[in-house]
C-alpha atoms as a PDB file:
ATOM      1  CA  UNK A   1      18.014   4.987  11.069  1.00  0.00           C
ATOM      2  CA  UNK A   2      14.094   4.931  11.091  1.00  0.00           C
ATOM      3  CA  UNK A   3      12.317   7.687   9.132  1.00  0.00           C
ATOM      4  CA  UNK A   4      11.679  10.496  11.086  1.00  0.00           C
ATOM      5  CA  UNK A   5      14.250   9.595  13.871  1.00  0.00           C
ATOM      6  CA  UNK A   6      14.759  12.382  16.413  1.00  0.00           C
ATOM      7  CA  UNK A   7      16.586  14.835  14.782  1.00  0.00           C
ATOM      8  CA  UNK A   8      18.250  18.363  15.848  1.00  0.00           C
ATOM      9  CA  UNK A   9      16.159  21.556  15.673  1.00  0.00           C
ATOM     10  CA  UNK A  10      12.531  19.660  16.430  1.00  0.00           C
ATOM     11  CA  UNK A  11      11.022  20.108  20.135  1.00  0.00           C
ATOM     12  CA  UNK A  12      10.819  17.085  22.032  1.00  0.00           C
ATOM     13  CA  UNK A  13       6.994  16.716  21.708  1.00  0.00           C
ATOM     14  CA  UNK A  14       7.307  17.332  17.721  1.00  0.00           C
ATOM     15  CA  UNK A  15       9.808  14.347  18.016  1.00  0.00           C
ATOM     16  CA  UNK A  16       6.796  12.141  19.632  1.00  0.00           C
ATOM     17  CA  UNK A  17       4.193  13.008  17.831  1.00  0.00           C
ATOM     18  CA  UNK A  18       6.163  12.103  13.922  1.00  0.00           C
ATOM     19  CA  UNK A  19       7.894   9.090  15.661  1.00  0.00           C
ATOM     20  CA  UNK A  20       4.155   8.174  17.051  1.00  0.00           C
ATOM     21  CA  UNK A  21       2.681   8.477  13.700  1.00  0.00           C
ATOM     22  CA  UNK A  22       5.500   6.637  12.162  1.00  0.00           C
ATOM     23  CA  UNK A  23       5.412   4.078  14.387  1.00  0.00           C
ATOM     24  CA  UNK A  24       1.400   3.591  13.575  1.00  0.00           C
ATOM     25  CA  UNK A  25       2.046   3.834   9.586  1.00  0.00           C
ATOM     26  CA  UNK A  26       4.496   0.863   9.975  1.00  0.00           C
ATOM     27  CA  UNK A  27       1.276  -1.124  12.446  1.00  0.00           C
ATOM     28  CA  UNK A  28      -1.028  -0.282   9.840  1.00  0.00           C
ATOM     29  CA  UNK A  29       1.363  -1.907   6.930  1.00  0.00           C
ATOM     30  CA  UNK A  30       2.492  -4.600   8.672  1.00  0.00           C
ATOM     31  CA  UNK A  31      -0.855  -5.519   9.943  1.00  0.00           C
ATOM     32  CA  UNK A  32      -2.389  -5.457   5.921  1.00  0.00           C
ATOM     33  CA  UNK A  33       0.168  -6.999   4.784  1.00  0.00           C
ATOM     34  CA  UNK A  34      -0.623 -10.178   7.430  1.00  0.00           C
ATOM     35  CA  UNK A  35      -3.527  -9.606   6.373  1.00  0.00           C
ATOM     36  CA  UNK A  36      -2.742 -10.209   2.654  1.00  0.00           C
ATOM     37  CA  UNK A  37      -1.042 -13.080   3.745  1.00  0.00           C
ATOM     38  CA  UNK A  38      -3.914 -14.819   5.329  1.00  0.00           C
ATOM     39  CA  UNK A  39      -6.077 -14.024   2.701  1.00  0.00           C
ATOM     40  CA  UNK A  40      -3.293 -15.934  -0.001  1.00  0.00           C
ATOM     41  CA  UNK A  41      -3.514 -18.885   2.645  1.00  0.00           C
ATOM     42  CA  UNK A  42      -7.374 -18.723   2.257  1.00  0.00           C
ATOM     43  CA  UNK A  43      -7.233 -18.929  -1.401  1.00  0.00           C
ATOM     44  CA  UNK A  44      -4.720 -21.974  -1.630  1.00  0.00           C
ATOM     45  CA  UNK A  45      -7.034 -23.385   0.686  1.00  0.00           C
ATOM     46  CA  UNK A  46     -10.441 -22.777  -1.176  1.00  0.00           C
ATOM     47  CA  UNK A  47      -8.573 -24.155  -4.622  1.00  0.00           C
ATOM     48  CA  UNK A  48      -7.545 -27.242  -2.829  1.00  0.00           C
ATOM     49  CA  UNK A  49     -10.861 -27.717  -1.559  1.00  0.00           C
ATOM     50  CA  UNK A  50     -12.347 -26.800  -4.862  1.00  0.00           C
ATOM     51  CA  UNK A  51      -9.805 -29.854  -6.243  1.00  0.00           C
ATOM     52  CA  UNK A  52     -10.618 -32.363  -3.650  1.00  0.00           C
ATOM     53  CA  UNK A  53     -14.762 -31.645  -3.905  1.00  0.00           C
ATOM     54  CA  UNK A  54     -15.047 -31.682  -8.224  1.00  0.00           C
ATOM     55  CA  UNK A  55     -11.937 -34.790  -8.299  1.00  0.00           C
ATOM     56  CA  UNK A  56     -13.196 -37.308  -5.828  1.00  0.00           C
ATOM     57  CA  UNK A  57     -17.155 -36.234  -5.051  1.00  0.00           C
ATOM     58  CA  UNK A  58     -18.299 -34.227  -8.461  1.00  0.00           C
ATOM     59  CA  UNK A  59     -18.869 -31.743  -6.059  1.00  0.00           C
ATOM     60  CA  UNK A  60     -17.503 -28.348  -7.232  1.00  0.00           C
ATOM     61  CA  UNK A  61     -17.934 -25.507  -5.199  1.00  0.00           C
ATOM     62  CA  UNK A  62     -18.900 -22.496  -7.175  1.00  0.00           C
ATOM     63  CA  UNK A  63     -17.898 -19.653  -4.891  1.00  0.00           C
ATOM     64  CA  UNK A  64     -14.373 -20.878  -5.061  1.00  0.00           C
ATOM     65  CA  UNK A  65     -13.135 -18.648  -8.696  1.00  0.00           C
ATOM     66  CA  UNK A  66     -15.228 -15.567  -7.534  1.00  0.00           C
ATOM     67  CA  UNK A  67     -13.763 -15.545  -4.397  1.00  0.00           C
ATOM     68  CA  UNK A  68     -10.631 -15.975  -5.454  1.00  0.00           C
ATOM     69  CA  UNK A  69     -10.895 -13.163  -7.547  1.00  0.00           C
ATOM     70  CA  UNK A  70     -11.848 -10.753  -5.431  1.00  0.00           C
ATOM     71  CA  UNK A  71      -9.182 -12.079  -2.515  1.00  0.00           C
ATOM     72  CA  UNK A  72      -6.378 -11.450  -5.134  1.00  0.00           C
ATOM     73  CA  UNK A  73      -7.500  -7.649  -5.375  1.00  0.00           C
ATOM     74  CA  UNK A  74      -7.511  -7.537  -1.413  1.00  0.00           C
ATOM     75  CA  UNK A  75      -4.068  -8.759  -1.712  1.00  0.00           C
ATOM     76  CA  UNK A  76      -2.578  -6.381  -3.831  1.00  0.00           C
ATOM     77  CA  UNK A  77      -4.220  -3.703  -2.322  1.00  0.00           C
ATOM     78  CA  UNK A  78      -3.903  -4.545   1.094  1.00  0.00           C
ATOM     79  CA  UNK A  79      -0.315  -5.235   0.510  1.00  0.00           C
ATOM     80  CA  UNK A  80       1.009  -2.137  -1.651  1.00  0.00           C
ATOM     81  CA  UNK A  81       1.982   0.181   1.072  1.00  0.00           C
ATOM     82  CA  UNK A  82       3.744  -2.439   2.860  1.00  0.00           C
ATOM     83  CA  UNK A  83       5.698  -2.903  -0.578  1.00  0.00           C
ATOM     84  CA  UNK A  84       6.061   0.350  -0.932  1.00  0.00           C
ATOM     85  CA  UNK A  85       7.937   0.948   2.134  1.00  0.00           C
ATOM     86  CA  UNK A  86      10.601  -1.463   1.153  1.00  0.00           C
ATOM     87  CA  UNK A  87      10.773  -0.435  -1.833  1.00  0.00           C
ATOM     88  CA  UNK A  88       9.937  -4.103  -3.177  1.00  0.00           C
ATOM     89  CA  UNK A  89       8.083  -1.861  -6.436  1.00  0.00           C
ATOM     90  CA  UNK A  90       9.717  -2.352 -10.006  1.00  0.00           C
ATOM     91  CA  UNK A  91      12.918   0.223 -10.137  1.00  0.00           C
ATOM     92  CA  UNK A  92      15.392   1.127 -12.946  1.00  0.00           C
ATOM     93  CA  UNK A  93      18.536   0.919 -10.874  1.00  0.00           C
ATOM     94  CA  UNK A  94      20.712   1.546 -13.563  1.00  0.00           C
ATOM     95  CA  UNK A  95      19.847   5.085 -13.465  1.00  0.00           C
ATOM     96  CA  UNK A  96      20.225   5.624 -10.217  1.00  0.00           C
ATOM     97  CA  UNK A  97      23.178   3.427  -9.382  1.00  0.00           C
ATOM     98  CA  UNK A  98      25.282   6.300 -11.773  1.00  0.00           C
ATOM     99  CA  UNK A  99      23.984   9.488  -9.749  1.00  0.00           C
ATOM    100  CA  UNK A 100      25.966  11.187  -7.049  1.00  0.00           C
ATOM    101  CA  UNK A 101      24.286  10.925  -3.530  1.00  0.00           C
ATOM    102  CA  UNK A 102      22.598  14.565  -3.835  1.00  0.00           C
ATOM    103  CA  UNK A 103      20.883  13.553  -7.063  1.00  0.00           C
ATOM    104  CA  UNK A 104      19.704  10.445  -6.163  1.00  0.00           C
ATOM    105  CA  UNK A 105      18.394  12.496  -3.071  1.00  0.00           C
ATOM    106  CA  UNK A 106      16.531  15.108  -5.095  1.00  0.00           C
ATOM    107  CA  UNK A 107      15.768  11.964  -8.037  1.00  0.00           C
ATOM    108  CA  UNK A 108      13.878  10.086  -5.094  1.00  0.00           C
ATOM    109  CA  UNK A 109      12.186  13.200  -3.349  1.00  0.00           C
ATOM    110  CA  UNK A 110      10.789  13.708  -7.059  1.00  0.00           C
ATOM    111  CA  UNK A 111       9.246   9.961  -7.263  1.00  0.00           C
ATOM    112  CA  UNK A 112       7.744  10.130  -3.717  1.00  0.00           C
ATOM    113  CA  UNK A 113       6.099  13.637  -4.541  1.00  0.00           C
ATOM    114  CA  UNK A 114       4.684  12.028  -8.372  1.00  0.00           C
ATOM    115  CA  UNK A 115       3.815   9.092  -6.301  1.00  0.00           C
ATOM    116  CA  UNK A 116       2.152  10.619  -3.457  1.00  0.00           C
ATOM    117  CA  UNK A 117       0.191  12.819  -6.167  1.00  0.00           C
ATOM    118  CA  UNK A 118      -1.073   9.809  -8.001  1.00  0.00           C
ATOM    119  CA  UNK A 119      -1.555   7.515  -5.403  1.00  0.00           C
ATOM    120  CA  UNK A 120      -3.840  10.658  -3.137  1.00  0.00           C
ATOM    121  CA  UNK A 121      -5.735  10.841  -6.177  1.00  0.00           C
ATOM    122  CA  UNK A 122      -6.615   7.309  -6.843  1.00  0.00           C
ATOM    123  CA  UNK A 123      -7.628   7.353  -2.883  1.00  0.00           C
ATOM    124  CA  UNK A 124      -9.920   9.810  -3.603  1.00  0.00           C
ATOM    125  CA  UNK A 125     -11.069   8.420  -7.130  1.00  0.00           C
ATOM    126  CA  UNK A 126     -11.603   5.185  -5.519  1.00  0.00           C
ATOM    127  CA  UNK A 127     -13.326   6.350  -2.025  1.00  0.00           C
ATOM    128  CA  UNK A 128     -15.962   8.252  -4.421  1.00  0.00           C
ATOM    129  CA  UNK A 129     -16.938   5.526  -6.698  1.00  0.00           C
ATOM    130  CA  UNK A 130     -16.652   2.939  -3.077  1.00  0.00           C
ATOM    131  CA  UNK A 131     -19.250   5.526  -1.979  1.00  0.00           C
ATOM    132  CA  UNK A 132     -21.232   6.286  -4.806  1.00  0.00           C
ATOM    133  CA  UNK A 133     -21.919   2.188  -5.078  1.00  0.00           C
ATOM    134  CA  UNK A 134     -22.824   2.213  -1.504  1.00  0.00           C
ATOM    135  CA  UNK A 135     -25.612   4.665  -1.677  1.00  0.00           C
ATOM    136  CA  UNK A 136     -27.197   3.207  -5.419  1.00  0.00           C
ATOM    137  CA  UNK A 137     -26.995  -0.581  -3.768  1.00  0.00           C
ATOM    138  CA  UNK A 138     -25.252  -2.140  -6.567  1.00  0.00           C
ATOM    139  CA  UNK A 139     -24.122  -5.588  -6.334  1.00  0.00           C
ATOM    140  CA  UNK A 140     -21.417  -7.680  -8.436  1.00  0.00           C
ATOM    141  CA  UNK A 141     -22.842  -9.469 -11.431  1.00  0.00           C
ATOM    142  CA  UNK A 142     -21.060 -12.473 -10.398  1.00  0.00           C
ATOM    143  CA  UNK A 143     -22.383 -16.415  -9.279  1.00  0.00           C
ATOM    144  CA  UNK A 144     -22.051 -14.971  -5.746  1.00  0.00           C
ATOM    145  CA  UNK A 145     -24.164 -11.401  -5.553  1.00  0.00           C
ATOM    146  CA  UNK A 146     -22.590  -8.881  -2.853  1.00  0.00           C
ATOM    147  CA  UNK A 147     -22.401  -5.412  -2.471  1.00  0.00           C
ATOM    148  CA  UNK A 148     -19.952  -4.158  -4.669  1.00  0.00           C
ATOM    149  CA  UNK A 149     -18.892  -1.672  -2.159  1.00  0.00           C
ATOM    150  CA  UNK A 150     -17.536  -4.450   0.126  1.00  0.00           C
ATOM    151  CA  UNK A 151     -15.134  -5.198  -3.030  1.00  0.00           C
ATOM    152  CA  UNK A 152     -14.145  -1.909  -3.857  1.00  0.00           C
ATOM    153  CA  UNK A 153     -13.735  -0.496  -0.600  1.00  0.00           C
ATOM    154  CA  UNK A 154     -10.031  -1.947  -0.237  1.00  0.00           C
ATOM    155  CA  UNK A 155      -9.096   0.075  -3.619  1.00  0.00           C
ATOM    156  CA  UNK A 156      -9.327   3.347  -1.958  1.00  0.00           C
ATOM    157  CA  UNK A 157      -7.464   2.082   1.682  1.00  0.00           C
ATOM    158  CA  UNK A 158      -4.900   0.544  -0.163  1.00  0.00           C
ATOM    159  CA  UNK A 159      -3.746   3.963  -2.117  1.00  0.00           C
ATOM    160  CA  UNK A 160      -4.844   6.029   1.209  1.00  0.00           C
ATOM    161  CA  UNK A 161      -1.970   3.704   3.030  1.00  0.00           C
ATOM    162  CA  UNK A 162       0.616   3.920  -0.061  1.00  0.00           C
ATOM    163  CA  UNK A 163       0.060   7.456   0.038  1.00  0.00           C
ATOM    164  CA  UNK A 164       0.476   8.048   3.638  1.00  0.00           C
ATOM    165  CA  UNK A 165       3.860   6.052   2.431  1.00  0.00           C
ATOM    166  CA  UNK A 166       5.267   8.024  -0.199  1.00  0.00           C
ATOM    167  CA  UNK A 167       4.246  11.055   2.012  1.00  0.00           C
ATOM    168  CA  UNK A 168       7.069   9.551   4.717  1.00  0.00           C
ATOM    169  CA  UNK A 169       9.492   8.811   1.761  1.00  0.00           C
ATOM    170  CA  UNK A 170       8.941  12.495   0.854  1.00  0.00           C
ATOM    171  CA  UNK A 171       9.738  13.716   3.794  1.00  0.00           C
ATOM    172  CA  UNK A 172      12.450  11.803   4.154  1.00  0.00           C
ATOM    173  CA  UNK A 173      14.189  12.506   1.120  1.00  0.00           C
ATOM    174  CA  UNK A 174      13.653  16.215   1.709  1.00  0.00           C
ATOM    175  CA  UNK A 175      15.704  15.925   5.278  1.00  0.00           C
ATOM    176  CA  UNK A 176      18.205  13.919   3.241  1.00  0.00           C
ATOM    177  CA  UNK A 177      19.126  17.226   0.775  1.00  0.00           C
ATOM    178  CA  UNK A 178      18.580  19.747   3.463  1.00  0.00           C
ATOM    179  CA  UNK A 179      21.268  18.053   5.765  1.00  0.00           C
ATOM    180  CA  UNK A 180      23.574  17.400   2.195  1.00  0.00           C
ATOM    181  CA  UNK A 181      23.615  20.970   1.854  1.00  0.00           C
ATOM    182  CA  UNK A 182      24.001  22.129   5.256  1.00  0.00           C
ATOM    183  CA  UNK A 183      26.638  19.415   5.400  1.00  0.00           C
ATOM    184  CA  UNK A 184      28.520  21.147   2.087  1.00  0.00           C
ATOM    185  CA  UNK A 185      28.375  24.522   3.372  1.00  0.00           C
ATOM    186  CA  UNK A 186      29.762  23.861   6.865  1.00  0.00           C
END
């Protein structure tokens, strides 16, 4: 079942409006996470290149390692929510695999909240100091000078999206125990 799915005691136009929002999380994930993917395409491309031009014509290309670098921070930022939501992040199942169904409820309502916290206030950390670079014009001290802002900016989307995530898994997790212990008491 989808997060969110329709369920009893919401009004049909509550019902839209999570399942909308929902349904434009998952665009916004799946749509930086192609993203991610293009970008690892560019940079197998760009080392190739940077093979073929300093192997057969002496040629090397210098943007090629500073590019790279900053493409593999798009990719793991760009990509984290998208992670997140299926649950591809590092787990300790051993714990969990030896709880009863309303603990593991209440053990992964506690993660989502922790990791809503954190990841809100790396957002915010990061959208400051994005900021803060934008309005004092630096640029990267690298062989290819660009605003730093253009680099950092994907720090503080990346954690907005994860946490916009976790929020769902939150919420999720909370329906979970409420219907376990309506489901008990009935």
């Amino acid at each position: 079942m989808p997060p969110f799915a329709v369920r009893r005691g919401r009004s049909t136009m509550q019902r839209r409006v999570i399942s909308a929002a929902s349904r434009l999380l998952d665009l916004l994930e799946n749509a930086s996470g192609a993203v991610a993917a293009g970008i690892l395409v560019f940079i197998v491309g760009a080392m190739l290149l940077e093979v073929i031009a300093r192997t057969w014509f002496s040629a090397p290309q210098v943007w090629v390692y500073g590019a790279t670098e900053y493409a593999l921070l798009y990719i793991a930022f760009l990509g984290m929510a998208r992670v997140a939501r299926s649950q591809g992040h590092v787990r300790v199942d051993i714990v969990t695999d030896r709880l009863r169904e309303p603990s593991r409820n209440i053990l992964a309502a506690m993660v989502a909240l922790v990791a809503t916290v954190l990841c809100g206030a790396f957002a915010v950390w990061g959208a400051m100091v994005t900021i803060d670079s934008f309005h004092r014009g630096i640029v990267t001290e690298d062989v290819i000078r660009i605003p730093r802002y253009l680099v950092l900016w994907v720090i503080p989307f990346g954690f907005a999206l994860t946490t916009l995530e976790f929020l769902r898994q939150l919420a999720c997790s909370v329906v979970e125990i409420i219907e376990s212990v309506r489901a008990s008491t009935s």
